[in-house]
Protein backbone atom coordinates (compact mmCIF):
# COMPACT_ATOMS: atom_id res chain seq x y z
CA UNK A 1 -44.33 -90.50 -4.88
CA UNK A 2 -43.17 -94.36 -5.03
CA UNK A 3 -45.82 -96.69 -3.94
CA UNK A 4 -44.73 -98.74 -0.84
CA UNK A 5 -43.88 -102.67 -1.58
CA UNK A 6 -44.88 -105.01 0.59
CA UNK A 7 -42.75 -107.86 -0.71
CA UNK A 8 -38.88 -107.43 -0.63
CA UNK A 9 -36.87 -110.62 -1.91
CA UNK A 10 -32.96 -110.68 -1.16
CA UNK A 11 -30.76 -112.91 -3.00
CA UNK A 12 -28.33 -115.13 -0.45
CA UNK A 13 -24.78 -115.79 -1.83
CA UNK A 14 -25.93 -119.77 -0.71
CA UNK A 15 -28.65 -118.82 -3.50
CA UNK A 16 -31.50 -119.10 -0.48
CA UNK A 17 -34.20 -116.48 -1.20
CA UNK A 18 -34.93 -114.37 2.09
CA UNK A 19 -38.32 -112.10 2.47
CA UNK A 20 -38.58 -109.12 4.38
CA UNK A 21 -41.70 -107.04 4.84
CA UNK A 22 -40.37 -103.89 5.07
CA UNK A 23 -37.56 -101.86 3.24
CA UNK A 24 -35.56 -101.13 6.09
CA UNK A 25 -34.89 -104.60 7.27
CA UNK A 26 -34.17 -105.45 3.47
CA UNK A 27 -31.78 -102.84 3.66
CA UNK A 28 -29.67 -103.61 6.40
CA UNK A 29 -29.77 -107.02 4.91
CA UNK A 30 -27.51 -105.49 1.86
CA UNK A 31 -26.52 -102.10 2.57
CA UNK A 32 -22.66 -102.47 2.06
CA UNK A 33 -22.81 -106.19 0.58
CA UNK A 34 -22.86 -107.22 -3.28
CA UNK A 35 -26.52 -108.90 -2.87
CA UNK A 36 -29.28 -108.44 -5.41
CA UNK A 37 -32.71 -107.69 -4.26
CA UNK A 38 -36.17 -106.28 -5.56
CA UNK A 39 -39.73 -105.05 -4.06
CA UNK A 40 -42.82 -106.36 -5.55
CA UNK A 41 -46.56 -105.86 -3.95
CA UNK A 42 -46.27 -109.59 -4.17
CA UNK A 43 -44.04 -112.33 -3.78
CA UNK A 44 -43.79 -113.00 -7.69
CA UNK A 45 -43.53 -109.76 -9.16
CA UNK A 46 -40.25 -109.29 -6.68
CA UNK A 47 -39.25 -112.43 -8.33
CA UNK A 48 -39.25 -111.58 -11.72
CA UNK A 49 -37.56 -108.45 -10.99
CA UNK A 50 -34.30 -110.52 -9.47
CA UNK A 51 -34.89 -112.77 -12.78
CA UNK A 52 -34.59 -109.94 -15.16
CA UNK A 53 -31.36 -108.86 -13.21
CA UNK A 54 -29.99 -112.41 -13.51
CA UNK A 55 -29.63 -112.38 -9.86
CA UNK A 56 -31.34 -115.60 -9.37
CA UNK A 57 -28.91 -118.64 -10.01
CA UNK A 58 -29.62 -121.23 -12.62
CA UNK A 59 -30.92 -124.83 -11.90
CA UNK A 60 -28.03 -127.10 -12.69
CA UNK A 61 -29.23 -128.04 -16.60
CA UNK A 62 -28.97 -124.28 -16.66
CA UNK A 63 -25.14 -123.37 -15.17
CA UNK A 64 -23.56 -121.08 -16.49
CA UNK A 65 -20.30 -119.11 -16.39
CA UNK A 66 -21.09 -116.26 -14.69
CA UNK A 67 -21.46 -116.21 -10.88
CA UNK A 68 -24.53 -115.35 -9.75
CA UNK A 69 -23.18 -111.70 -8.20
CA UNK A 70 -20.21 -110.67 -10.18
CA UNK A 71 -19.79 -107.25 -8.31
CA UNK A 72 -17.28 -106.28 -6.45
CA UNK A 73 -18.35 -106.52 -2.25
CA UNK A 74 -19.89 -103.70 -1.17
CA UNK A 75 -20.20 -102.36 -4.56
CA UNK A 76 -24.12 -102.61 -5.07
CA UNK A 77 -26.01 -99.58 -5.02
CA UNK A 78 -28.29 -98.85 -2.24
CA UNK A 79 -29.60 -95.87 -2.85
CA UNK A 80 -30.28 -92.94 -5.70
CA UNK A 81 -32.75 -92.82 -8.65
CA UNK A 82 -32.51 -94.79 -11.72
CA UNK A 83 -33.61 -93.52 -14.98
CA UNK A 84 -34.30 -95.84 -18.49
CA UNK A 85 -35.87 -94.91 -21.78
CA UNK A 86 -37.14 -97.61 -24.50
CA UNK A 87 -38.61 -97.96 -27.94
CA UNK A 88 -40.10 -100.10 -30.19
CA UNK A 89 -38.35 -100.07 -32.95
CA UNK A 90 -35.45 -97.33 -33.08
CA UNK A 91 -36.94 -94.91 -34.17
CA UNK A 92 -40.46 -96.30 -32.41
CA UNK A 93 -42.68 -95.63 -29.92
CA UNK A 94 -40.75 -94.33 -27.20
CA UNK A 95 -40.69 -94.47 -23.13
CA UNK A 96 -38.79 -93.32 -20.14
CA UNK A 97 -39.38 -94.49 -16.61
CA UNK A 98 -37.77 -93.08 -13.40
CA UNK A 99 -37.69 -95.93 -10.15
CA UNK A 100 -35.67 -95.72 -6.84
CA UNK A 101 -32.94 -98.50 -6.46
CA UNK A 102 -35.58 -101.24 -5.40
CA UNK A 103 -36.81 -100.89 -9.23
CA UNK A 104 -40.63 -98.68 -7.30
CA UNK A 105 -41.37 -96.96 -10.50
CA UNK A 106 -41.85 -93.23 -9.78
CA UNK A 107 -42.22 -91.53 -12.89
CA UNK A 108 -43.34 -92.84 -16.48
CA UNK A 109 -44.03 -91.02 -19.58
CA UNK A 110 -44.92 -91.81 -23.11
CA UNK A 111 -43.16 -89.48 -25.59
CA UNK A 112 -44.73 -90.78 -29.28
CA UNK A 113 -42.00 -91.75 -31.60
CA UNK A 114 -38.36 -91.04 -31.26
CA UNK A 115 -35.33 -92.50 -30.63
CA UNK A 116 -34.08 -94.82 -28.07
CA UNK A 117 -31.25 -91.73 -27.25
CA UNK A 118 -34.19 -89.28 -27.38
CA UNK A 119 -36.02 -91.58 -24.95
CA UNK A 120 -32.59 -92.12 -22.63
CA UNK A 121 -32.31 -88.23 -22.19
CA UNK A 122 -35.99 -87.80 -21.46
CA UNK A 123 -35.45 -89.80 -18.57
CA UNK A 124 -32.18 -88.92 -17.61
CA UNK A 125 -34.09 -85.56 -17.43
CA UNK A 126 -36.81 -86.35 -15.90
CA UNK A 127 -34.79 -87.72 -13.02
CA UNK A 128 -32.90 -84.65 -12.38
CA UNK A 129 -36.26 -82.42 -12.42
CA UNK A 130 -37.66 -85.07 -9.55
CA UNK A 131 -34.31 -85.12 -7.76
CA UNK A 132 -33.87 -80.68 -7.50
CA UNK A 133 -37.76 -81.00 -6.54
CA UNK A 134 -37.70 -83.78 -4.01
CA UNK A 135 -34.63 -83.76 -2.28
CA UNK A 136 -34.85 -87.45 -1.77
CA UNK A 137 -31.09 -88.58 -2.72
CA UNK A 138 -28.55 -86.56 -4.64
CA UNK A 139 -27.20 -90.21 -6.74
CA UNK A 140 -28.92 -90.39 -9.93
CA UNK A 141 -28.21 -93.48 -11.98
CA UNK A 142 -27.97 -94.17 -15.85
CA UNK A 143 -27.32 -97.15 -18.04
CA UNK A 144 -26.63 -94.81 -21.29
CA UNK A 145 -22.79 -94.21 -21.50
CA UNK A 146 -23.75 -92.65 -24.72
CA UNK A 147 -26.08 -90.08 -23.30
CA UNK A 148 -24.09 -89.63 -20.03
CA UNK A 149 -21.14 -88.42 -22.28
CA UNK A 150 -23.55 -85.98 -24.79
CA UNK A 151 -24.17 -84.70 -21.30
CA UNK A 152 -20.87 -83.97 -20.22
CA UNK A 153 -19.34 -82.85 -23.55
CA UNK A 154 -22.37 -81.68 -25.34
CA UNK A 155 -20.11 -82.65 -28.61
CA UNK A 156 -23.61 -84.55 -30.51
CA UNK A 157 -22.77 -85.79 -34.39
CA UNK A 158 -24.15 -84.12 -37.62
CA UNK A 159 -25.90 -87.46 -37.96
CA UNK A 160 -27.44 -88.00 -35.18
CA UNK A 161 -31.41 -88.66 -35.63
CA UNK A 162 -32.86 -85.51 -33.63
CA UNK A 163 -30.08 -83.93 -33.14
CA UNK A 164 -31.74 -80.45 -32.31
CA UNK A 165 -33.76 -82.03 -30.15
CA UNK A 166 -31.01 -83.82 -28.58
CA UNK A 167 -29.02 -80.86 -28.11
CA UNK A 168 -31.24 -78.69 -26.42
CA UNK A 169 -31.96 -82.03 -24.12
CA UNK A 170 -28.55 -82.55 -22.91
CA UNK A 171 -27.80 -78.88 -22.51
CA UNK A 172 -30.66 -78.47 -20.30
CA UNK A 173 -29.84 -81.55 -18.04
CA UNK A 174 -25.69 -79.65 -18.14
CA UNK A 175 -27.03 -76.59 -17.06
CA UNK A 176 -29.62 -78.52 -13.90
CA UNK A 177 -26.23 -80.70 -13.19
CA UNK A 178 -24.15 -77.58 -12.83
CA UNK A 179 -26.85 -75.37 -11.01
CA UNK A 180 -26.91 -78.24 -8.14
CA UNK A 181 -23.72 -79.78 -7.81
CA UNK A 182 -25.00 -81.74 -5.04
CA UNK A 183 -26.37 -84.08 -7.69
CA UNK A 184 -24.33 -87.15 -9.06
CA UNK A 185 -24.85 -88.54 -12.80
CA UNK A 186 -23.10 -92.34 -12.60
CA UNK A 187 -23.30 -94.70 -15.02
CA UNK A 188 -25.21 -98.09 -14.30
CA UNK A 189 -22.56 -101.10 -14.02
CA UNK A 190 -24.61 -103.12 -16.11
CA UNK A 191 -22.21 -105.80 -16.53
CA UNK A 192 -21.91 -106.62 -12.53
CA UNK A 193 -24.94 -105.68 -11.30
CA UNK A 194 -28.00 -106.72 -13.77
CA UNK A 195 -30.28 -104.55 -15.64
CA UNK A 196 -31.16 -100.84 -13.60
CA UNK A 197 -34.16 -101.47 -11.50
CA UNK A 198 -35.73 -98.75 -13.93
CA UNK A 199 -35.42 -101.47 -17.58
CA UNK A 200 -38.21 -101.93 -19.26
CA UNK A 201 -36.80 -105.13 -19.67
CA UNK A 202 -37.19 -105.64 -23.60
CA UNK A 203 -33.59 -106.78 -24.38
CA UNK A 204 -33.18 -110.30 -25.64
């Protein structure tokens, strides 16, 4: 299970950083709203997490063009599990991670080397397994349109690095998806809302 923050930080439109103690009153604070927020155990590891989701705006030598919530209102996630997987190097040493929508990191694995795809569906995986076990949420979140659609279509290239490996992956994840239709696979809007709470956060 998650260990419990006790720092959430919630990201005003005005760009005023509000604190709440508890997840609940955080999430009234946003449920239905575009706002970013994160938990940390303290104040500045719930900071950094806003800062690697570009939620918090830039000082004025550091405008930019994007606003600092480009989603649409009400479209933020609130709930569901978020799955990411991460190498270094491609193929590297490779990682998956499974958090809840707050970024709480539930599961993490280390898989040797592989792929970054062979690390995406390793989580994606994992996330399903904890979701049919748990019965926390049925809304599982993924930031891999490429592994999202090997999922669905199962139609993997002859060149693909692992492809066996792959294959058997994705069919397995199909065949959980289909066996509990409750369950929701949605792809990560990475462009409006910020990294998923689960990035490793090694992108430049």
């Amino acid at each position: 299970m998650a260990v419990k923050k006790k720092v959430y930080l919630v990201q005003m439109p005005d760009g005023e950083l509000r604190t709440f103690s508890t997840w609940p009153d955080c999430e009234k604070a946003v449920k239905g709203t575009p706002l970013k927020f994160a938990g940390g155990l303290t104040y500045e590891q719930a900071l950094n997490k806003l800062r690697r989701m570009k939620a918090i705006k830039p000082t004025n030598k550091e405008q930019c063009r994007k606003p600092a919530f480009s989603g649409k209102k009400g479209d933020y996630p609130t709930e569901g599990l978020c799955s990411d997987g991460g190498t270094r190097g491609n193929p590297g040493q490779a990682e998956y991670q499974v958090s809840d929508i707050i970024g709480n990191t539930i599961l993490h694995k280390k898989l040797g080397v592989h792929s970054n795809n062979y690390a995406e569906l390793a989580g994606i995986g994992a996330m399903v397994k904890y979701a049919i076990q748990s019965r926390e949420t049925h809304i599982l979140w993924t930031d891999s349109k490429i592994a999202m659609g090997w999922i669905q279509t199962l139609r993997i290239g002859q060149a693909v690095r692992e492809r066996a490996m792959i294959v058997k992956m994705a069919t397995i994840i199909k065949n959980m998806l289909q066996q509990h239709p409750e369950l929701q696979l949605k792809k990560w809007k990475t462009r409006s809302w910020g990294e998923i709470p689960a990035d490793f956060g090694r992108k430049s």
